[in-house]
C-alpha atoms as a PDB file:
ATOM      1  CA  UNK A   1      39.205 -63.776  -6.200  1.00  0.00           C
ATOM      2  CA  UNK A   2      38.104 -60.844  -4.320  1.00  0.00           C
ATOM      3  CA  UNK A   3      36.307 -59.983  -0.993  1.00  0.00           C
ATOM      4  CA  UNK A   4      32.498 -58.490  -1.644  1.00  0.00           C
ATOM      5  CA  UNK A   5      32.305 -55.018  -0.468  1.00  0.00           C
ATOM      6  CA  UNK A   6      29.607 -52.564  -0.297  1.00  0.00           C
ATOM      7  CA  UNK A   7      29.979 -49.801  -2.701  1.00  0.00           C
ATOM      8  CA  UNK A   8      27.090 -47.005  -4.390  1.00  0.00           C
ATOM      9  CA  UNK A   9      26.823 -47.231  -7.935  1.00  0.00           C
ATOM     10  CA  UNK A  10      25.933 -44.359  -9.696  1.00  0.00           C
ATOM     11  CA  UNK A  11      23.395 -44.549 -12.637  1.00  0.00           C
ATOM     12  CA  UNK A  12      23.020 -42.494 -15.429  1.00  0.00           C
ATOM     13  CA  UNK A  13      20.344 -41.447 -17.465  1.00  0.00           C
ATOM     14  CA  UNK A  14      20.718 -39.753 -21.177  1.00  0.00           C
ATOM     15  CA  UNK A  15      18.577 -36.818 -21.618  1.00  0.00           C
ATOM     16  CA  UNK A  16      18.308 -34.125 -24.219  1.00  0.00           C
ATOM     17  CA  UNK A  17      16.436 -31.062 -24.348  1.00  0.00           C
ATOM     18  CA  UNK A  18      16.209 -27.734 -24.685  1.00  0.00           C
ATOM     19  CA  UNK A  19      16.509 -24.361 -22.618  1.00  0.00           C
ATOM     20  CA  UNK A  20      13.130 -22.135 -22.422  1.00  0.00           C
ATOM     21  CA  UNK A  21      12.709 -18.849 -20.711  1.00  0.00           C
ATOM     22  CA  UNK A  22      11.562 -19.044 -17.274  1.00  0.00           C
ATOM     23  CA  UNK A  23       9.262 -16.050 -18.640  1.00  0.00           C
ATOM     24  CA  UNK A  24       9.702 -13.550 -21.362  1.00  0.00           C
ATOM     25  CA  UNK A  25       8.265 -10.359 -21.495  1.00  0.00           C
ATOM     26  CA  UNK A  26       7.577  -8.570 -24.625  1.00  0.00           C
ATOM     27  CA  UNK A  27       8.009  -4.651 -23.873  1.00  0.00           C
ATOM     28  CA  UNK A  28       6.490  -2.183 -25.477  1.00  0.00           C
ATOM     29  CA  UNK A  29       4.889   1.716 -26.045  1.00  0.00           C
ATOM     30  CA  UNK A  30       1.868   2.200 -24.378  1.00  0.00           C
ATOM     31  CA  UNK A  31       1.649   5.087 -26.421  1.00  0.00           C
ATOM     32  CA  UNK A  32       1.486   4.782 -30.330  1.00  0.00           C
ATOM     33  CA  UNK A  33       1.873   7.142 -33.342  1.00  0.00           C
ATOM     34  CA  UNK A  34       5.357   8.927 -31.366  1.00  0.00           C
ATOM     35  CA  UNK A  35       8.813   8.446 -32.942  1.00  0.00           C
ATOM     36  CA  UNK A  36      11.137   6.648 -31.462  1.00  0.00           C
ATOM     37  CA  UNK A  37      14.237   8.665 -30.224  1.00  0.00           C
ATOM     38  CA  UNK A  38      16.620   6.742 -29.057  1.00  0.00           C
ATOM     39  CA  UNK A  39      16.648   3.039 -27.843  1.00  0.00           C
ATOM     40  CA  UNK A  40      18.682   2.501 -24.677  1.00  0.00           C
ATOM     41  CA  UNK A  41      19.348  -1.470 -24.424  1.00  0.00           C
ATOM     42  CA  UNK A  42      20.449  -4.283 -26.889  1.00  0.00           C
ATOM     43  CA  UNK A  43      20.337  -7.715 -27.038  1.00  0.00           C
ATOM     44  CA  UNK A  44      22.020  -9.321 -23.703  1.00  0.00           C
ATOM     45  CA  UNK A  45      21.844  -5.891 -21.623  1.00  0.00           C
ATOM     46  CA  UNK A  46      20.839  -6.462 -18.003  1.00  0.00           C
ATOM     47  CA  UNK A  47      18.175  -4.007 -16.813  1.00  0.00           C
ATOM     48  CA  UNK A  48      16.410  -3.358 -13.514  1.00  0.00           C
ATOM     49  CA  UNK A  49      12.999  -3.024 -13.073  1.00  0.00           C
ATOM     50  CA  UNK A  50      11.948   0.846 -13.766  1.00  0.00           C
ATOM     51  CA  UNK A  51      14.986   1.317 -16.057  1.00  0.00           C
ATOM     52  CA  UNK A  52      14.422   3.689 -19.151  1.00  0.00           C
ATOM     53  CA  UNK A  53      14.909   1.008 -21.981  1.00  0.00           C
ATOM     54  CA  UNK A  54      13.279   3.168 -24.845  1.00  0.00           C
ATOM     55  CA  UNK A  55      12.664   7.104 -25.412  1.00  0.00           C
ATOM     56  CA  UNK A  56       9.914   8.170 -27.650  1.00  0.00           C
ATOM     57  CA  UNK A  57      10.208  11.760 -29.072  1.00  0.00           C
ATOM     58  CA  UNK A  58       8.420  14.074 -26.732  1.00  0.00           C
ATOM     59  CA  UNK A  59       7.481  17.336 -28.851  1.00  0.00           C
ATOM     60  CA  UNK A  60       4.272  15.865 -29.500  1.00  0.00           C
ATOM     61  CA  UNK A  61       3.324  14.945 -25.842  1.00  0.00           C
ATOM     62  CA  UNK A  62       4.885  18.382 -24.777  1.00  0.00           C
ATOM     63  CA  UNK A  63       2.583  20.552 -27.326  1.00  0.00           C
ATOM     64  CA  UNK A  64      -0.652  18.172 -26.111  1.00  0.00           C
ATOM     65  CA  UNK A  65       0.293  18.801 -22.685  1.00  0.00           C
ATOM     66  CA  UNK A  66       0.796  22.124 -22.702  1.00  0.00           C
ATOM     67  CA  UNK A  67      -2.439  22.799 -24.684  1.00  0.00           C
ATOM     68  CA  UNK A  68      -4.243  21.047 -21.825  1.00  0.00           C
ATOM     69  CA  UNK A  69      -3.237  22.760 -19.438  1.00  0.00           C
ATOM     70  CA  UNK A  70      -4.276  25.969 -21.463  1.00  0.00           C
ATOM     71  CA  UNK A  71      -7.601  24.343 -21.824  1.00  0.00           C
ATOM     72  CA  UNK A  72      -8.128  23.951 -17.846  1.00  0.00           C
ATOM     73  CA  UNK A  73      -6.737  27.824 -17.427  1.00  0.00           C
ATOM     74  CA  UNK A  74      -9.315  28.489 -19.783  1.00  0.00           C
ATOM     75  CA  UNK A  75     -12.499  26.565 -18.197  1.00  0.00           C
ATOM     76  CA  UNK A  76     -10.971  27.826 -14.819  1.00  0.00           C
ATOM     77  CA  UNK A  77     -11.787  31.420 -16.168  1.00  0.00           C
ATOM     78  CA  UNK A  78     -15.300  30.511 -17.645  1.00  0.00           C
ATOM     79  CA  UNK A  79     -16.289  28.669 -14.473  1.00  0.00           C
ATOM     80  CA  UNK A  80     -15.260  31.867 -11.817  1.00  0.00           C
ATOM     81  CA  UNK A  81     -17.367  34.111 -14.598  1.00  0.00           C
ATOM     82  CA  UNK A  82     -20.423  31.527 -14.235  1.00  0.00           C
ATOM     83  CA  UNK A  83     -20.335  31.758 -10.506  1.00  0.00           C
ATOM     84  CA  UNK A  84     -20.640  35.518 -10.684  1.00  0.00           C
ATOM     85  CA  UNK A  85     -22.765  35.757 -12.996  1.00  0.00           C
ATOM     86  CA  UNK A  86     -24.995  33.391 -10.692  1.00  0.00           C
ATOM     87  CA  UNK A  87     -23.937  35.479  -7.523  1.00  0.00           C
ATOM     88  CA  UNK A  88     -25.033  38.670  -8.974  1.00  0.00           C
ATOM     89  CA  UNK A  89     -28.225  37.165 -10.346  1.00  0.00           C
ATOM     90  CA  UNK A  90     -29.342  35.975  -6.993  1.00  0.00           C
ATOM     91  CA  UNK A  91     -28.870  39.306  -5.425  1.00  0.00           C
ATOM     92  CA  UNK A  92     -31.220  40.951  -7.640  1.00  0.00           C
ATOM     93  CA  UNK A  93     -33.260  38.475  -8.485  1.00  0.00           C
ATOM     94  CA  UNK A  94     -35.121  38.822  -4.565  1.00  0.00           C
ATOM     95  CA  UNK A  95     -35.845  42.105  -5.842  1.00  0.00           C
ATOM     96  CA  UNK A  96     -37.846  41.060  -8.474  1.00  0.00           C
ATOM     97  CA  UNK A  97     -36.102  42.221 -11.659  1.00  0.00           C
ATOM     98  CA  UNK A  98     -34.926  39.056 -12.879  1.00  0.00           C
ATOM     99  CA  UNK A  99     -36.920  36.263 -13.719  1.00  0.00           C
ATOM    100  CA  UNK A 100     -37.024  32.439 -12.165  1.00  0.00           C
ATOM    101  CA  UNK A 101     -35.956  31.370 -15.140  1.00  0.00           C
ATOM    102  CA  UNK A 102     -32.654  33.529 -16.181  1.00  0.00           C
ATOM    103  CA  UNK A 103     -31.398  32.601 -12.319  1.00  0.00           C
ATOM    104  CA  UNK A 104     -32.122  28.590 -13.180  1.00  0.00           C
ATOM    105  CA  UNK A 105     -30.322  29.106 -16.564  1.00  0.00           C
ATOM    106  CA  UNK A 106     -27.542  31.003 -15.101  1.00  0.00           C
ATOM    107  CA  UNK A 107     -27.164  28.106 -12.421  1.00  0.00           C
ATOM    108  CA  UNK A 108     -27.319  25.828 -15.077  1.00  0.00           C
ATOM    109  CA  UNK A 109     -24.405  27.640 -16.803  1.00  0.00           C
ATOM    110  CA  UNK A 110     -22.295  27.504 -13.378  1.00  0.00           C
ATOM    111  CA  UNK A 111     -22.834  23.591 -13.752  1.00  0.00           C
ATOM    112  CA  UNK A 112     -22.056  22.785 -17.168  1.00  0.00           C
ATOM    113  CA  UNK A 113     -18.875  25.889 -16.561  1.00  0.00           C
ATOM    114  CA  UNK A 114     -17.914  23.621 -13.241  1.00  0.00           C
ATOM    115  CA  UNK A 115     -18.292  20.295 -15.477  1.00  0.00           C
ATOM    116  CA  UNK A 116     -15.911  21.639 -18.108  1.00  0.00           C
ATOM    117  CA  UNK A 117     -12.725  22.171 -15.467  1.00  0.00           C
ATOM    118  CA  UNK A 118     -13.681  18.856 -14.294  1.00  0.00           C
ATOM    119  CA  UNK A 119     -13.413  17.193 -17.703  1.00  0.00           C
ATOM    120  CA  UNK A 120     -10.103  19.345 -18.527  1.00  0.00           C
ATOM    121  CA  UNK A 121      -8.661  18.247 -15.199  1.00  0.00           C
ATOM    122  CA  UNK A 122      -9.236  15.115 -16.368  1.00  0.00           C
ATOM    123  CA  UNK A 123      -7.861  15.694 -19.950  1.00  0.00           C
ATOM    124  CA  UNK A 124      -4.852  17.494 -18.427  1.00  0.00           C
ATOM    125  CA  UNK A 125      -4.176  14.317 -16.552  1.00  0.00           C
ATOM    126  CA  UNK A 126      -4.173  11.563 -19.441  1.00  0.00           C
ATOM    127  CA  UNK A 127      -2.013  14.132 -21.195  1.00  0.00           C
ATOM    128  CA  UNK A 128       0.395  14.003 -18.336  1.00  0.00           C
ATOM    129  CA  UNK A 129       0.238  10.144 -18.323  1.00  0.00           C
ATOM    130  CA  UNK A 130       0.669   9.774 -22.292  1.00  0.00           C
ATOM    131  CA  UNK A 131       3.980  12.182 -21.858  1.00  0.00           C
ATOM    132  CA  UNK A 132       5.248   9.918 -18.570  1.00  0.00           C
ATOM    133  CA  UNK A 133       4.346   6.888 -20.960  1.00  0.00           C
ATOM    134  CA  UNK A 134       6.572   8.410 -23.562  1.00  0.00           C
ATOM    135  CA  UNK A 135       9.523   6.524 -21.760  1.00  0.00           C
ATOM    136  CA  UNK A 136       9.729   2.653 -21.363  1.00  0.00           C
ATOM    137  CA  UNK A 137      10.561   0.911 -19.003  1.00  0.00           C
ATOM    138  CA  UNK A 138      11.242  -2.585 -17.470  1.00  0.00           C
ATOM    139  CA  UNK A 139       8.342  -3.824 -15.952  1.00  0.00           C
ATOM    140  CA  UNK A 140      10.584  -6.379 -14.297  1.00  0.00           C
ATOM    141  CA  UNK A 141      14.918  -6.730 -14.227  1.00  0.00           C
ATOM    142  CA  UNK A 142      16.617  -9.492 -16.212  1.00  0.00           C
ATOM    143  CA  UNK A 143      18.290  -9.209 -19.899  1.00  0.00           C
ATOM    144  CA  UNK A 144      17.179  -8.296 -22.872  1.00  0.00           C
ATOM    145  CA  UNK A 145      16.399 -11.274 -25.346  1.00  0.00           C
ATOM    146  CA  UNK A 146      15.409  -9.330 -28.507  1.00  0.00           C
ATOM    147  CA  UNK A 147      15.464  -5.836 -30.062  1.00  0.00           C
ATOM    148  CA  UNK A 148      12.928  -5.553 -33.170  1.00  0.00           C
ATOM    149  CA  UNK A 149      12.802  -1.461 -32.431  1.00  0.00           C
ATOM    150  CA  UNK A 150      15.080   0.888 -33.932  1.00  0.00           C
ATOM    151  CA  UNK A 151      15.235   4.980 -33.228  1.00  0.00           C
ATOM    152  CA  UNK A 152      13.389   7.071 -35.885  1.00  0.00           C
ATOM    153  CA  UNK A 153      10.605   4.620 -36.153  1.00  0.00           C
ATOM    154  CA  UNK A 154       6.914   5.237 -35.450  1.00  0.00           C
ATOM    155  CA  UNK A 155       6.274   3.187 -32.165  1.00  0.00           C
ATOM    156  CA  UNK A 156       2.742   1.692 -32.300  1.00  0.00           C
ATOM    157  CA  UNK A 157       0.790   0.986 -29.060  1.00  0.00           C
ATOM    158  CA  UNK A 158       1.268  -2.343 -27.560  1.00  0.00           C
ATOM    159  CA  UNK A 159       3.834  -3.536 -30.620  1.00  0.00           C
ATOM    160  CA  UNK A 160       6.764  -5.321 -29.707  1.00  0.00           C
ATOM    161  CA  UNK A 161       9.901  -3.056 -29.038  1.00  0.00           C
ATOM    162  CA  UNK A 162      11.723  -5.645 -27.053  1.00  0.00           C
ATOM    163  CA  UNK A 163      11.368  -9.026 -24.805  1.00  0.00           C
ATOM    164  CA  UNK A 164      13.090  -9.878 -21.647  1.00  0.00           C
ATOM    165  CA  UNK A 165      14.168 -12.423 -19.959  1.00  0.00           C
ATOM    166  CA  UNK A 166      12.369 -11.968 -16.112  1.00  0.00           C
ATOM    167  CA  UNK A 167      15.331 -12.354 -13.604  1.00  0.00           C
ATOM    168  CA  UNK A 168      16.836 -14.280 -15.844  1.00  0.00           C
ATOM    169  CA  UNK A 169      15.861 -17.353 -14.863  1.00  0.00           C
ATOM    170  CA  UNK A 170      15.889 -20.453 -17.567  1.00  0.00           C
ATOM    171  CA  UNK A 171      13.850 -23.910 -17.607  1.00  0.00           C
ATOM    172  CA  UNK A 172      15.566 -27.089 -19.206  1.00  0.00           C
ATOM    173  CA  UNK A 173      13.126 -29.152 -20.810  1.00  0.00           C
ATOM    174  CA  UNK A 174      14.316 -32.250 -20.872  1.00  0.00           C
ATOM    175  CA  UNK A 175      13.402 -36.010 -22.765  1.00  0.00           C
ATOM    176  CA  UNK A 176      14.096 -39.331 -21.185  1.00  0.00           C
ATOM    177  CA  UNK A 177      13.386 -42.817 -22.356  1.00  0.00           C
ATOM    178  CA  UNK A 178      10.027 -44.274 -21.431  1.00  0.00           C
ATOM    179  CA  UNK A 179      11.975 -47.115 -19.711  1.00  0.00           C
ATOM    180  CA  UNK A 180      14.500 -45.187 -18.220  1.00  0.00           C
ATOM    181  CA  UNK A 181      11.598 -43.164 -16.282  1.00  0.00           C
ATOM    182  CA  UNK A 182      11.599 -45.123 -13.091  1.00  0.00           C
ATOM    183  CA  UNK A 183      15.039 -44.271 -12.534  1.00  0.00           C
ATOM    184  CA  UNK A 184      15.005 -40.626 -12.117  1.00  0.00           C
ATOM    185  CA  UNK A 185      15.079 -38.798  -8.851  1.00  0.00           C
ATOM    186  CA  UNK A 186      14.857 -35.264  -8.026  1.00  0.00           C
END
């Protein structure tokens, strides 16, 4: 015989399952029709967030860029020779030997001149963006899951290059036995 004591008992229950990411990212070109240079990562690299992970080729996004910012040097130009045009046209038109109507067409021309910088301005800026978006990057850090991207390809816009694991955080996802429910616990 033995004395009763008081001692905890420890149940188990079986579970199976399997591991998910917490969240995967698929990374990829915002910019398409560019050839890939050189791919910085693999499979199981850990990256930060902002980290160069891929490098399109830039001589395309350099030549665009550049021939923006020709284009802007050039409206620049046409919109100063508007202006005095309309300048000069104003002074002579109070003495009566130009008419109403070439003054409202040459302030007309000073518009649409000023509207053209404005819209190169704008064109020099997307160029600008398309040559910052010729690098990608992590959008968050954790480790690289997958690599379907290889240098000297043509990267297409929004295609999958890569996928990460974010902060590489995993979920189990685990089964248990209908009547083995009641005894789990956090």
């Amino acid at each position: 015989t033995v004395q009763v004591t008081y001692s905890q008992i420890v149940r188990t229950v079986p579970a199976t399952g399997s591991m998910f990411p917490w969240q995967e990212v698929i990374v990829g070109a915002e910019v398409g029709g560019y050839r890939v240079a050189a791919v910085l990562v693999d499979v199981g690299t850990r990256v930060q967030k902002g980290q160069a992970l891929v490098q399109l080729s830039e001589d395309m996004l350099q030549a665009e860029l550049a021939s923006r910012q020709a284009a802007l040097r050039s409206a620049e130009a046409a919109e100063l020779n508007a202006n005095a045009a309309l300048r000069r046209a104003e002074q002579v038109a109070t003495s009566g030997a130009l008419s109403l109507a070439d003054v409202d067409r040459l302030k007309a021309e000073a518009v649409a001149a000023h509207a053209r910088v404005e819209t190169a301005r704008v064109d020099l800026h997307t160029a600008e963006l398309r040559l910052r978006y010729g690098t990608v990057v992590a959008p968050d850090s954790g480790t690289i899951t997958s690599r379907t991207v290889s240098a000297g390809q043509i990267a297409q816009a929004g295609q999958e290059m890569l996928r990460l694991l974010r902060q590489d955080r995993v979920e189990w996802r685990a089964e248990v036995p209908e009547p083995q429910l009641s005894r789990v616990k956090v």
